[in-house]
Protein backbone atom coordinates (compact mmCIF):
# COMPACT_ATOMS: atom_id res chain seq x y z
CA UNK A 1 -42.45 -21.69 -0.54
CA UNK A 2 -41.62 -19.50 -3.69
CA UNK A 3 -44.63 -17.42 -5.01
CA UNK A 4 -44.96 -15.74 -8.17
CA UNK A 5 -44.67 -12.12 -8.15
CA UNK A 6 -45.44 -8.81 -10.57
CA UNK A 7 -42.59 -6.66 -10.76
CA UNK A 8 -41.24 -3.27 -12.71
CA UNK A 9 -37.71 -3.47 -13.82
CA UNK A 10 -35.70 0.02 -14.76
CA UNK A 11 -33.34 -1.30 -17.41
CA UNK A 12 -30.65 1.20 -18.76
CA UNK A 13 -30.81 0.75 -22.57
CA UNK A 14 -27.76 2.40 -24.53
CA UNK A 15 -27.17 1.31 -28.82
CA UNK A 16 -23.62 1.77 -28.44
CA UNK A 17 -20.00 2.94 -26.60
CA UNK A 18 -20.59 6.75 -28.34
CA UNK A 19 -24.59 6.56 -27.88
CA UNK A 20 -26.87 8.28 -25.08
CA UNK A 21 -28.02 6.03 -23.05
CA UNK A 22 -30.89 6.31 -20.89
CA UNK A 23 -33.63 3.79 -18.61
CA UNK A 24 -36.77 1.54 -20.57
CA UNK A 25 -39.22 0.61 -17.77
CA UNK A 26 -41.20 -2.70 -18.77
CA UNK A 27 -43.29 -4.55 -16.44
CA UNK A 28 -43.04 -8.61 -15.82
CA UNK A 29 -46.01 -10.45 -14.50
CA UNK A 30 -45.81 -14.16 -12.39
CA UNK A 31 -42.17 -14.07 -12.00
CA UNK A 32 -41.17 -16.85 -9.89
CA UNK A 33 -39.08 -16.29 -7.16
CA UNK A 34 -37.42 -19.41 -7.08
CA UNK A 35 -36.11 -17.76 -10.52
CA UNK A 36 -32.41 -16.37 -10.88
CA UNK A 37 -32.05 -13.21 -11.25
CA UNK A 38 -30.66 -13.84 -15.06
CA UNK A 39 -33.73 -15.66 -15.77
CA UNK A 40 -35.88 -13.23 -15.00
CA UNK A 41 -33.79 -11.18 -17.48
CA UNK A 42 -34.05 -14.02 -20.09
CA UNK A 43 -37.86 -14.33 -19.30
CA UNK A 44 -37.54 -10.07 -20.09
CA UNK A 45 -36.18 -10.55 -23.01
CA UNK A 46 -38.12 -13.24 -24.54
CA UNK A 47 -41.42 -11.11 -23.67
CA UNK A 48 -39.33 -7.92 -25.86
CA UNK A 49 -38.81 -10.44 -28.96
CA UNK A 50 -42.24 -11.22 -28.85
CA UNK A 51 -43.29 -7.94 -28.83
CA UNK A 52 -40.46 -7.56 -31.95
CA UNK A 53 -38.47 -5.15 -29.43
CA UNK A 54 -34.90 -5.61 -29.23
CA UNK A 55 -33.80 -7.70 -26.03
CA UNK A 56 -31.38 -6.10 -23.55
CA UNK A 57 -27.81 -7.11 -24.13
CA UNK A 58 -26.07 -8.36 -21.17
CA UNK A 59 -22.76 -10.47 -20.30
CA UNK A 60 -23.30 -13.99 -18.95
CA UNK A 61 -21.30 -17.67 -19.25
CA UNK A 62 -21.37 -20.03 -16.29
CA UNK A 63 -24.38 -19.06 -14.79
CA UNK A 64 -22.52 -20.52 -11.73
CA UNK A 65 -20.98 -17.89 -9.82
CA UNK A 66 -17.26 -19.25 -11.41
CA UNK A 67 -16.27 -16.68 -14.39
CA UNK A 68 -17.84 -13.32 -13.38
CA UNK A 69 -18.58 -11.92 -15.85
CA UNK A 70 -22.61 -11.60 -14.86
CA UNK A 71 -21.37 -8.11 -13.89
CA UNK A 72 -24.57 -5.92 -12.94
CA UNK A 73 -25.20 -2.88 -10.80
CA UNK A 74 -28.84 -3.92 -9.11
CA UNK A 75 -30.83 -1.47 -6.94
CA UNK A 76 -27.50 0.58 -5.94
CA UNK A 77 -24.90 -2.65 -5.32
CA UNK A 78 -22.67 -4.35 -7.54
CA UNK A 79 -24.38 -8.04 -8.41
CA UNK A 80 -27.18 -7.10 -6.29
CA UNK A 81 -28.45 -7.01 -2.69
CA UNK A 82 -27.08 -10.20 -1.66
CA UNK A 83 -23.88 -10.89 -0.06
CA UNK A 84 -21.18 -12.94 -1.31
CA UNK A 85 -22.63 -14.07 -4.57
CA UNK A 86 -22.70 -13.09 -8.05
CA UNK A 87 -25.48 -11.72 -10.33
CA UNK A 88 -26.05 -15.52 -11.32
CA UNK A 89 -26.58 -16.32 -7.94
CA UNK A 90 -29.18 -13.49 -6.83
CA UNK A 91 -32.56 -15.35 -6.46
CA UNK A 92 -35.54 -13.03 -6.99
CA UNK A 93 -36.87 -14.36 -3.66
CA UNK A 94 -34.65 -11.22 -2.77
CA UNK A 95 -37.22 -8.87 -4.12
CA UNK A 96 -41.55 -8.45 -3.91
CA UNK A 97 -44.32 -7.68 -5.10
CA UNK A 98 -44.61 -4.63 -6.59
CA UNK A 99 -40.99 -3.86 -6.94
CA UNK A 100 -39.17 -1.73 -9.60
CA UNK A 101 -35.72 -2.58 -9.37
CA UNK A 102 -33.20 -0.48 -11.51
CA UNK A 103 -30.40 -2.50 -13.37
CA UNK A 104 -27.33 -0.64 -14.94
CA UNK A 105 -23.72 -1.68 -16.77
CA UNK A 106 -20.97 -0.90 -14.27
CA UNK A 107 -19.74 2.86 -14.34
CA UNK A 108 -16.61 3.37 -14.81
CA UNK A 109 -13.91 4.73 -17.46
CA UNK A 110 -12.02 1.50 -17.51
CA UNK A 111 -15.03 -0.20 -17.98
CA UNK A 112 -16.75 1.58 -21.07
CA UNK A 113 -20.35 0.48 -22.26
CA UNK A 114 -20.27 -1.50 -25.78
CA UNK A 115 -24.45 -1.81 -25.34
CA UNK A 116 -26.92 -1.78 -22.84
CA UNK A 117 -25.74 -3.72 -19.79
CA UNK A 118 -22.41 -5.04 -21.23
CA UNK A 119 -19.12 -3.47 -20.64
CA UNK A 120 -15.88 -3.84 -22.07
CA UNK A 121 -13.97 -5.53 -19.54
CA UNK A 122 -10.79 -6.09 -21.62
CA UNK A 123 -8.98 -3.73 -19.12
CA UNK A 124 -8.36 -6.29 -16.82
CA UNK A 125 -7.05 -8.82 -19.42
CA UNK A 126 -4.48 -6.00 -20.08
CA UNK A 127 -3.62 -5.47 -16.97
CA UNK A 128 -2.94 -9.26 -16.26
CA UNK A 129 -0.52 -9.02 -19.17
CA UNK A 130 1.37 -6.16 -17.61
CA UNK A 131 2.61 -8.56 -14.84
CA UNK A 132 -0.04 -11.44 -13.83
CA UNK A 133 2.43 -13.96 -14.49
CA UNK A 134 5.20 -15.99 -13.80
CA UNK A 135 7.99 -16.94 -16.33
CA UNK A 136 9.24 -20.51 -15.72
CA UNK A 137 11.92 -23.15 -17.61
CA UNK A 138 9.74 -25.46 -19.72
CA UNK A 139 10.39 -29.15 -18.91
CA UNK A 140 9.41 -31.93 -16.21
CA UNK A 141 7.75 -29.77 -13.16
CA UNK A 142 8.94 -30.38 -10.02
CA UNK A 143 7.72 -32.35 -6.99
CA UNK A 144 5.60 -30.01 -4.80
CA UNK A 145 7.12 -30.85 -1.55
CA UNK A 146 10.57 -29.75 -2.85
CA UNK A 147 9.18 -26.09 -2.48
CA UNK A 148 8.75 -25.46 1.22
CA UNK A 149 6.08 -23.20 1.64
CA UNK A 150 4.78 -21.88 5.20
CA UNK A 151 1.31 -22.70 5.64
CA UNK A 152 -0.05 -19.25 6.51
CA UNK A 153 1.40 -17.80 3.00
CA UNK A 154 0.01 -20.86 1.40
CA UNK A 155 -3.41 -19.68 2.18
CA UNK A 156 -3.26 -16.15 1.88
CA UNK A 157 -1.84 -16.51 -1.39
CA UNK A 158 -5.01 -19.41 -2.34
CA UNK A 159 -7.14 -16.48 -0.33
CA UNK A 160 -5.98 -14.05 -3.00
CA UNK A 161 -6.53 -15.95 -6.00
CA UNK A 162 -10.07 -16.52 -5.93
CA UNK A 163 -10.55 -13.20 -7.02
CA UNK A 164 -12.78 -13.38 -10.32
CA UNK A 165 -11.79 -10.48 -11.80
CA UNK A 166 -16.01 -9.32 -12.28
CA UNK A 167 -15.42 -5.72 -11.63
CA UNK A 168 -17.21 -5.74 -8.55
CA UNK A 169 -14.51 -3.86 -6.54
CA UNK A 170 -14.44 -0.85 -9.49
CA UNK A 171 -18.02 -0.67 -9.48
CA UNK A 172 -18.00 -0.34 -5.40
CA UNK A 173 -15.30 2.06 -5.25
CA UNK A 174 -16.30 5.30 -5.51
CA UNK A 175 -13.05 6.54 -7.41
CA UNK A 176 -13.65 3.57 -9.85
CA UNK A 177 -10.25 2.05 -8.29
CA UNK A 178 -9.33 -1.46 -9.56
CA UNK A 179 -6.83 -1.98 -6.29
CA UNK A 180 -8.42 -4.60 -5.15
CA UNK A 181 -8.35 -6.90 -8.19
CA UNK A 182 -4.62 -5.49 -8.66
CA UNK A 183 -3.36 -6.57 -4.93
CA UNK A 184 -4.85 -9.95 -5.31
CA UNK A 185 -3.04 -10.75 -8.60
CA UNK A 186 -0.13 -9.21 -7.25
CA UNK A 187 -0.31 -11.22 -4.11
CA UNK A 188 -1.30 -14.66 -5.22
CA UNK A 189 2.07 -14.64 -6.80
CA UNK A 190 4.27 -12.43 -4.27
CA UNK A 191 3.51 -14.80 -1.19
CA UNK A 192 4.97 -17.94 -3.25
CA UNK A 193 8.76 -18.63 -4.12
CA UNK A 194 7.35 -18.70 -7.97
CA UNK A 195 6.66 -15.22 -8.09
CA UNK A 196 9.89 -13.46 -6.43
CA UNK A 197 11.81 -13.60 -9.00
CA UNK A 198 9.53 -11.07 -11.75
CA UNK A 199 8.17 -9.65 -8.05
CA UNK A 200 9.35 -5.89 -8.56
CA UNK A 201 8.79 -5.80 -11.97
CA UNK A 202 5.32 -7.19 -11.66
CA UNK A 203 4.40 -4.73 -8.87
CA UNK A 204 5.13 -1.56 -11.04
CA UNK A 205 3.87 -2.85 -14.37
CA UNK A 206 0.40 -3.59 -13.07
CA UNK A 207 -0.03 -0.36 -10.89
CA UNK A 208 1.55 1.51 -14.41
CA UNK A 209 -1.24 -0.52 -16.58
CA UNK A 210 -4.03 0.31 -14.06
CA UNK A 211 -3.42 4.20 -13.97
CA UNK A 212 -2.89 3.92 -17.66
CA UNK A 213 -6.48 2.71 -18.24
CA UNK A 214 -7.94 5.27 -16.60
CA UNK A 215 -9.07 3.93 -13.14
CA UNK A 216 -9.21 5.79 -10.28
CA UNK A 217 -7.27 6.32 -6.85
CA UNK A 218 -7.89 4.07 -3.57
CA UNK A 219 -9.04 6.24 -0.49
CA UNK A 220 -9.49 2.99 1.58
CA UNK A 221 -13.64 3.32 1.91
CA UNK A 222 -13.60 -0.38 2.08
CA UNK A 223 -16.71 -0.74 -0.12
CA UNK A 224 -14.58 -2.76 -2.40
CA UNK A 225 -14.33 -5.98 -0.10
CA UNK A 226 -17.64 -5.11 1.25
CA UNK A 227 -18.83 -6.02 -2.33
CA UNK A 228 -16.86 -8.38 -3.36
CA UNK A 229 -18.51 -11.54 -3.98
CA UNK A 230 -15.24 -13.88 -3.07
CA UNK A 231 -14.22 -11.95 0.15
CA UNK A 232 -10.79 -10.74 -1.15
CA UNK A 233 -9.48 -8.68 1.71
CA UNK A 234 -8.25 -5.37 1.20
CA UNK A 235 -5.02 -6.29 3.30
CA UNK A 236 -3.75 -7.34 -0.65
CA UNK A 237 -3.93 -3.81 -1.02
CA UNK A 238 -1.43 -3.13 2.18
CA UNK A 239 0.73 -5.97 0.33
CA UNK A 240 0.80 -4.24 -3.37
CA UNK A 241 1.76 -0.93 -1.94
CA UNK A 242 4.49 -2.51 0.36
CA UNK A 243 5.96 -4.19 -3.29
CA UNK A 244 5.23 -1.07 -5.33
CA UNK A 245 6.90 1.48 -2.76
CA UNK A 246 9.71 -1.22 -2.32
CA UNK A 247 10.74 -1.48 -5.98
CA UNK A 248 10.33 1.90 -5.99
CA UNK A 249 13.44 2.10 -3.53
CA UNK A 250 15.47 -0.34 -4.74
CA UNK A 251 15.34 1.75 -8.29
């Protein structure tokens, strides 16, 4: 049975991408904990309006654990202390009475803060248009059965594409690496006859466009897939460096 519950929440409040931030402390009373953890935010905010504060600015959309982009660092983990689920799909039935829980934007250079808890996550987009893609002949497509493709790369390449793209693996990573999201673009399109063809090119472009934006290194913690909220396996990132280090060669 879901109670109602008084909690402190430590909100990290910053005006803009060249402003100071720093943490706002407000207190909610008879919270439900059959509440998301986004409505307790929107329950936050409308208390703040009322008050004629300013309401924290963060990202949301499907509010169904689909687009993540509900990209929050909660109590010390990346969409909370929940596993396998997004921001949207933390219940505060995960938290008590009396709790302060502390709520930040994700930290890292590729991810800069444009206010409060939203980041610009544009970085990724870029990176998808490094190599993300496949270039195909317009026209009538082709029956699927006259593409043979084995069963086990079949699903590791499905595995690989249910990465999101939130961020989750950046915010992790202590390096602020985005390897994870980069191997699972990289391999969703490596594993299928579709993707050969632009396969070198894509490998190197990507891994270019990544460094370029200023994230950081893999050291192979792990705490990427740990947090990720779709599973994505850091085997993609065995993958990516086995295309990377072979286009490398055949340059």
């Amino acid at each position: 049975m879901d109670i109602d519950i008084n909690i402190k929440v430590k909100v990290w409040r910053q005006k803009g991408p060249k402003e100071k931030g720093h943490f706002e402390i407000y207190e909610l009373k008879n919270i439900s904990q059959g509440s998301s953890f986004l409505e307790m935010i929107d329950i936050l905010n409308e208390q703040l309006i009322n008050g004629g504060e300013e309401p924290v600015v963060f990202d949301h959309d499907c509010r169904e654990g689909i687009c993540g982009i509900c990209s929050l660092y909660i109590n010390g983990y990346p969409h909370g202390p929940d596993e396998d689920i997004t921001t949207c799909q933390l219940h505060m039935r995960k938290f008590n009475e009396g709790d302060t829980i502390t709520i930040e934007p994700w930290r890292s250079a590729g991810f800069p803060v444009i206010k409060d808890l939203m980041v610009d996550r544009t970085a990724f987009d870029t990176i998808i248009q490094a190599g993300g893609y496949v270039s195909v002949n317009t026209g009538g497509a082709p029956d699927a059965n006259s593409l043979p493709i084995p069963k086990h790369n079949a699903e590791a390449a499905m595995d690989a594409a249910a990465c999101i793209g939130c961020g989750a693996c950046v915010a992790a990573c202590k390096n602020g690496s985005a390897m994870l999201f980069v191997s699972a673009k990289v391999t969703q399109l490596a594993l299928l006859p579709q993707g050969r063809t632009e396969a070198m090119k894509r490998a190197k472009s990507m891994v270019a466009k990544m460094d370029e934006l200023g994230f950081g290194n893999c050291t192979n913690t792990g705490a990427c897939e740990v947090e990720c909220p779709k599973n994505i396996s850091i085997t993609n990132i065995a993958r990516l460096n086995y295309e990377f280090l072979n286009a490398k060669i055949r340059d």
